[in-house]
C-alpha atoms as a PDB file:
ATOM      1  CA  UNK A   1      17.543 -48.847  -2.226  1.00  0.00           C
ATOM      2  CA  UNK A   2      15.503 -50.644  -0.041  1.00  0.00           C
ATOM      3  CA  UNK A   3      16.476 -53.087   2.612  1.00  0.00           C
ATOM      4  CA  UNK A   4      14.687 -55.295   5.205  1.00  0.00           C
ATOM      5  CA  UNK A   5      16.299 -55.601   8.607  1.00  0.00           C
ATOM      6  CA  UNK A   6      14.972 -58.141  11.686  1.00  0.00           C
ATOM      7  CA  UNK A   7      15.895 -57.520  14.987  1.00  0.00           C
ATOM      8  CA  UNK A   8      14.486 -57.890  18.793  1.00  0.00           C
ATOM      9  CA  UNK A   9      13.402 -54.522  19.950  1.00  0.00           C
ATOM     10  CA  UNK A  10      12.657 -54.134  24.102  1.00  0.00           C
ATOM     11  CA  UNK A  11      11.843 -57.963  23.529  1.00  0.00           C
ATOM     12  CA  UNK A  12      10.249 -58.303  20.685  1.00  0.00           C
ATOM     13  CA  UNK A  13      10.406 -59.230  17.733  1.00  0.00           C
ATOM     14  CA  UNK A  14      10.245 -57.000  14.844  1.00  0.00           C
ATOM     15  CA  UNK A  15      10.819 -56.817  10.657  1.00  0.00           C
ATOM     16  CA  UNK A  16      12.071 -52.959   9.389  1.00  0.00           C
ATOM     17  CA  UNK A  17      12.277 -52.330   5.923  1.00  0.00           C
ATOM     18  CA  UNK A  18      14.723 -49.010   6.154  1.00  0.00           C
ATOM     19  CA  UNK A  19      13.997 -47.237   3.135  1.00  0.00           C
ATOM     20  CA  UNK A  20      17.299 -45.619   3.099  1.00  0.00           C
ATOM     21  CA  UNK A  21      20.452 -48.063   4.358  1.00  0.00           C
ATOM     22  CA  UNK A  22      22.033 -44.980   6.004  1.00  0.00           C
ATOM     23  CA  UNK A  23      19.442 -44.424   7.872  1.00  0.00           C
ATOM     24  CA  UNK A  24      21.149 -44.676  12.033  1.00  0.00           C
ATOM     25  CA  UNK A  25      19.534 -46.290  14.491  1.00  0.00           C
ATOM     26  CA  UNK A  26      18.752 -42.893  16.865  1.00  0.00           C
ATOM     27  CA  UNK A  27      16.320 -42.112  13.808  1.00  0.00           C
ATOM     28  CA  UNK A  28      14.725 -45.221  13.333  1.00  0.00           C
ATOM     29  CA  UNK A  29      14.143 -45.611  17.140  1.00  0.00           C
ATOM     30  CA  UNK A  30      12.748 -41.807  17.245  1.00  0.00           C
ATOM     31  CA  UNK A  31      11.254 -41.372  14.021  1.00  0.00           C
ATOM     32  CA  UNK A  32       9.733 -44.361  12.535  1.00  0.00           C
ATOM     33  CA  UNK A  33       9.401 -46.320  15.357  1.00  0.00           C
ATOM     34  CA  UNK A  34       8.570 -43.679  17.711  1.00  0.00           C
ATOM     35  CA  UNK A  35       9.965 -44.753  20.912  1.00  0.00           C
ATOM     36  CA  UNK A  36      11.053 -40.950  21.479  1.00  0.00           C
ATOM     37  CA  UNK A  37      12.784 -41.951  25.389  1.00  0.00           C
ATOM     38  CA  UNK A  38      16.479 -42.208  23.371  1.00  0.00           C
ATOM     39  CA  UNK A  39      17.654 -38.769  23.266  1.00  0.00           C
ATOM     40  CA  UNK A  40      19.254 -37.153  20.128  1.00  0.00           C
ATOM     41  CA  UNK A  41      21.767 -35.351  21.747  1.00  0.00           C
ATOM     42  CA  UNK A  42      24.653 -33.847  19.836  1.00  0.00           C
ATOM     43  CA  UNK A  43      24.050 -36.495  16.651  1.00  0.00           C
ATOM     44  CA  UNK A  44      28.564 -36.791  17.168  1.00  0.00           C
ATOM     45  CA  UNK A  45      28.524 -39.402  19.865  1.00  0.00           C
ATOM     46  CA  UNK A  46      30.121 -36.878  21.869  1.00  0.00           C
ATOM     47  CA  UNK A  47      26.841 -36.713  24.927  1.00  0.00           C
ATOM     48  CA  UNK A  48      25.914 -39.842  25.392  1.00  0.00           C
ATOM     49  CA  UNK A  49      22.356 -38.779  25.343  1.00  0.00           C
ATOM     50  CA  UNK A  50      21.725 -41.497  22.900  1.00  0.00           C
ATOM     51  CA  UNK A  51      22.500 -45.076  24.203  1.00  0.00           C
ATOM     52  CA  UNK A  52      20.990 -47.851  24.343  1.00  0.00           C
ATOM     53  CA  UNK A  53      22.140 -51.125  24.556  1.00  0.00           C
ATOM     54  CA  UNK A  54      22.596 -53.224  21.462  1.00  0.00           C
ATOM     55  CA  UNK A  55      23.805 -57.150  22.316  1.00  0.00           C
ATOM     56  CA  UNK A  56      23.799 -55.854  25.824  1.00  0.00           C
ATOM     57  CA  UNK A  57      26.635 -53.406  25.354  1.00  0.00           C
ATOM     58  CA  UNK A  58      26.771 -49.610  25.342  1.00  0.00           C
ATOM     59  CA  UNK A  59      26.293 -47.712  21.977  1.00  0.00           C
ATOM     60  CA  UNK A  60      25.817 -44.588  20.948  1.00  0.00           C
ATOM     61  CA  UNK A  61      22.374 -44.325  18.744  1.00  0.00           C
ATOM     62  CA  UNK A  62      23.704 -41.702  16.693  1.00  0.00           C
ATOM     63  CA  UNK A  63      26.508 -43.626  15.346  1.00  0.00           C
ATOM     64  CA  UNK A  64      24.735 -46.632  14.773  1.00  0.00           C
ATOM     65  CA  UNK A  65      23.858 -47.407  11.608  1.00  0.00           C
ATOM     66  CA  UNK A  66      20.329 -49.898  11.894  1.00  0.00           C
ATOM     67  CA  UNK A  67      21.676 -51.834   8.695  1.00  0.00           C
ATOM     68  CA  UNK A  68      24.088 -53.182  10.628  1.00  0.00           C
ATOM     69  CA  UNK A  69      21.782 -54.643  13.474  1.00  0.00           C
ATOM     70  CA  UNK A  70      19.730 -57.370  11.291  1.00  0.00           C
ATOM     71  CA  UNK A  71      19.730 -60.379  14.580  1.00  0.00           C
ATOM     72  CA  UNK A  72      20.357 -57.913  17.148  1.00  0.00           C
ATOM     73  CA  UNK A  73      18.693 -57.357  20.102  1.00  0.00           C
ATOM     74  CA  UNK A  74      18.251 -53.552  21.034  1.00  0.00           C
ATOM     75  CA  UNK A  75      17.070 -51.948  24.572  1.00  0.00           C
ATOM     76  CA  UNK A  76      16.052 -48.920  24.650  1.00  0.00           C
ATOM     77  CA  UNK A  77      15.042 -47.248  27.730  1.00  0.00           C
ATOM     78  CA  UNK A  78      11.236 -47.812  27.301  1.00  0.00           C
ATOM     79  CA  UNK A  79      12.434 -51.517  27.218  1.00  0.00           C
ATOM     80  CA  UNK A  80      13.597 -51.593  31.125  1.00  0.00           C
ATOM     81  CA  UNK A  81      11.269 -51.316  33.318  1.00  0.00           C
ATOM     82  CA  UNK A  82       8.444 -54.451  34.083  1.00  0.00           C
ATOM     83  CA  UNK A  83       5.176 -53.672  33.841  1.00  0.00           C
ATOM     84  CA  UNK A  84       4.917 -51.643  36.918  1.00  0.00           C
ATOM     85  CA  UNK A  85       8.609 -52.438  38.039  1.00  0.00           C
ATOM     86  CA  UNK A  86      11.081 -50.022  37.174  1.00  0.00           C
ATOM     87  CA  UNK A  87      14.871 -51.312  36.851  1.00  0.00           C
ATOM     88  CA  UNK A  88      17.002 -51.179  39.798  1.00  0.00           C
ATOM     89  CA  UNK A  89      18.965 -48.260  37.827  1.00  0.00           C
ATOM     90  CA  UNK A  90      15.573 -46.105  37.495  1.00  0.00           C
ATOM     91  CA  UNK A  91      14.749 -46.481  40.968  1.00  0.00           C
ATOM     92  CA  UNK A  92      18.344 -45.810  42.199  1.00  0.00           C
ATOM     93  CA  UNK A  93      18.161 -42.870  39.890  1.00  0.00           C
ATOM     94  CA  UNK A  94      14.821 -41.832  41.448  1.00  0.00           C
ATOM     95  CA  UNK A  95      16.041 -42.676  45.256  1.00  0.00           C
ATOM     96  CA  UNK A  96      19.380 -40.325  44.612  1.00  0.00           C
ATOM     97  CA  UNK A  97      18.276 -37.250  42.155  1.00  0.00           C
ATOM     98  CA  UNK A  98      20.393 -38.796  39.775  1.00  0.00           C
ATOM     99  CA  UNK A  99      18.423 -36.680  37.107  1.00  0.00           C
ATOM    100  CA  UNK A 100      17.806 -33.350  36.745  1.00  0.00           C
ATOM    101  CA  UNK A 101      16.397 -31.731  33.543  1.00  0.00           C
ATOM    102  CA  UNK A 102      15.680 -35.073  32.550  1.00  0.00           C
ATOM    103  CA  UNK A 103      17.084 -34.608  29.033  1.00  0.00           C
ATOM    104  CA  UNK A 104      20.359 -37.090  29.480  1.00  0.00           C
ATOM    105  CA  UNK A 105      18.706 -39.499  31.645  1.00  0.00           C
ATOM    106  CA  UNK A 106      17.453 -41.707  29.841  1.00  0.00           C
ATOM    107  CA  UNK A 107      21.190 -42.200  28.018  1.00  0.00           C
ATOM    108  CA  UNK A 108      23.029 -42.020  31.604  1.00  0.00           C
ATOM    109  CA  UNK A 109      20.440 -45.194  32.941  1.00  0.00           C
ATOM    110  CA  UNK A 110      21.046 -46.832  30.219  1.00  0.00           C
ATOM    111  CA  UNK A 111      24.799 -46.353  29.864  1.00  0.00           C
ATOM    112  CA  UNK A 112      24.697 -47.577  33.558  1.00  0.00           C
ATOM    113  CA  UNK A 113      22.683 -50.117  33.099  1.00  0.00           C
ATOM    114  CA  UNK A 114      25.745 -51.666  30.223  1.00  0.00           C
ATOM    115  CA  UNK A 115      28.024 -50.294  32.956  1.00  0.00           C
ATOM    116  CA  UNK A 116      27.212 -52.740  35.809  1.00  0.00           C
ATOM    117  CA  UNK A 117      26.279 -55.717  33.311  1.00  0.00           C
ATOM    118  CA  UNK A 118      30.216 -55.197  32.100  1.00  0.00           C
ATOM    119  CA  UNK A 119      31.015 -55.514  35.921  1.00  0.00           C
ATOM    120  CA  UNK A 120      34.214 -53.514  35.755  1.00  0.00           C
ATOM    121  CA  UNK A 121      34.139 -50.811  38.342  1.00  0.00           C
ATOM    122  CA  UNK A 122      32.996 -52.456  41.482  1.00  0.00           C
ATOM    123  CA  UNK A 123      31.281 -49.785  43.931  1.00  0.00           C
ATOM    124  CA  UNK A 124      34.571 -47.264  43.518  1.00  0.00           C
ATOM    125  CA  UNK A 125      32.952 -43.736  42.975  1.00  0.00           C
ATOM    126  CA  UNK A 126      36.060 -42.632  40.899  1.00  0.00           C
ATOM    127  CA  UNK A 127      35.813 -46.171  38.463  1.00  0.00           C
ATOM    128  CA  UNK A 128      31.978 -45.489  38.660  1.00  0.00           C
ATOM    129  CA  UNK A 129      32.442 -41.715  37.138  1.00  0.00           C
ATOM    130  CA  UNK A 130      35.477 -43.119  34.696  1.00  0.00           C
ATOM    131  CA  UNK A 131      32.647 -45.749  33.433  1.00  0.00           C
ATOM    132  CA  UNK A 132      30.068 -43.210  32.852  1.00  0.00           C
ATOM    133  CA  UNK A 133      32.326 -40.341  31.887  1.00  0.00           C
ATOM    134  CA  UNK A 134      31.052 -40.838  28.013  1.00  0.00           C
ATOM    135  CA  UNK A 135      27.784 -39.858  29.374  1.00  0.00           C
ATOM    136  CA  UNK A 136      27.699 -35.595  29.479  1.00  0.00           C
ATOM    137  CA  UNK A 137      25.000 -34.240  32.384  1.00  0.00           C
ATOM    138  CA  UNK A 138      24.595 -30.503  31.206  1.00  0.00           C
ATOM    139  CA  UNK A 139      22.989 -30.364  35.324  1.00  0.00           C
ATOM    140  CA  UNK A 140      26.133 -31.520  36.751  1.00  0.00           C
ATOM    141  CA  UNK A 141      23.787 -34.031  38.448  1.00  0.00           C
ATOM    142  CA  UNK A 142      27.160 -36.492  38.620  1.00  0.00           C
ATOM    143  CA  UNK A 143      27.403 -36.866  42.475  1.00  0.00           C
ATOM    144  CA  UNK A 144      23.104 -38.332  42.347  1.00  0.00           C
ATOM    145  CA  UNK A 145      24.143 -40.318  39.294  1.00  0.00           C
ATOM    146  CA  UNK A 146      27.465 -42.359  40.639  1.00  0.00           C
ATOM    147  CA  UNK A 147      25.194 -42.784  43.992  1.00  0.00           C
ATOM    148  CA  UNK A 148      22.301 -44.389  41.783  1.00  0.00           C
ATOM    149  CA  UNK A 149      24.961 -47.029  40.541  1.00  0.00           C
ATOM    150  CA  UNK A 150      26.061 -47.588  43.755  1.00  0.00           C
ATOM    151  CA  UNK A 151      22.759 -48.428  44.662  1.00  0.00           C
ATOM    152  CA  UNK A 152      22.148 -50.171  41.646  1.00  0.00           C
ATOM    153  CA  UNK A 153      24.584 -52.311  42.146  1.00  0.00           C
ATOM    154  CA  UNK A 154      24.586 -53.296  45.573  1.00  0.00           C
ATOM    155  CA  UNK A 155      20.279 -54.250  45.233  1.00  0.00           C
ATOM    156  CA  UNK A 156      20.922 -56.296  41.396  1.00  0.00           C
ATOM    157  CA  UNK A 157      24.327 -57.943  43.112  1.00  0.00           C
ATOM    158  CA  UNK A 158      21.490 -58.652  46.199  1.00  0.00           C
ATOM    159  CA  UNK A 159      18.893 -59.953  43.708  1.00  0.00           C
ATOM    160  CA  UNK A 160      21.496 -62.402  41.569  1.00  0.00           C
ATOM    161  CA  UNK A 161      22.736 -63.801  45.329  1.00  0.00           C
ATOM    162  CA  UNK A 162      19.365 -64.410  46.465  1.00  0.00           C
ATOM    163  CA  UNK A 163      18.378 -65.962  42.857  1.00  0.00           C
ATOM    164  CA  UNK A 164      21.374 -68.111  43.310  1.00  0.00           C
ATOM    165  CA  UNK A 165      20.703 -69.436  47.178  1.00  0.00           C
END
């Protein structure tokens, strides 16, 4: 069974036929549409090392089946950055070692990323590490990683005052 799925991807636009309707949307990302930056973690949703945003909120790849995601619009971490900009959350990843072996990075940016957009934990270290605790760092690269979303947060709260003024 063949389906056809249409859904904005890092911005654009794009038609999938999915040749099987199982099919999740980790291994359509990775291995038909090879943006290989998502991570395939544990493939249980357990590591986090899988999310992207879908809608603008926080999923796990691996449990995501793409059937489900005809109209949606999906960012993956190849879809943040601007031309030569990087995201506020790279950079404040960059500026505070918030990565280590680099494996879970790209699911802990953009789990924070969802985190700050859902606006729920303030600058509180301990809300910070509660909001990101579905993300596993196998470097125990946490204390770079809440600092990066500190950062984060303060420079895109800085950037949405001075777009309002």
């Amino acid at each position: 069974m063949s389906l056809s799925i249409s859904l904005t991807l890092n911005g654009t636009e794009r038609e999938v036929a999915l040749d099987d309707p199982r099919v999740t949307l980790l291994d359509l990302l990775r291995e038909r549409l090879d943006l290989a930056g998502t991570k395939k973690g544990c493939d249980r949703g357990q590591c986090g090392a899988c999310t992207v945003l879908v809608d603008g909120r926080r999923v796990n790849s691996c449990l995501t089946l793409a059937a489900t995601l005809d109209g949606a619009d999906v960012t993956t971490i190849e879809g943040l950055a601007r031309e030569d900009d990087l995201h506020p959350v790279q950079q404040a990843f960059i500026d505070n070692d918030g990565f280590q072996c680099g494996y879970c990075t790209p699911g802990q940016i953009m789990s924070a990323v969802g985190l700050i957009a859902e606006g729920t934990t303030g600058d509180d270290p301990e809300r910070i590490r509660e909001g990101m605790s579905g993300n596993i760092c196998r470097c125990a690269a946490y204390h770079g990683i809440t600092l990066a979303v500190q950062q984060a947060l303060r420079r895109m709260d800085n950037d949405r005052k001075g777009d309002a003024a």
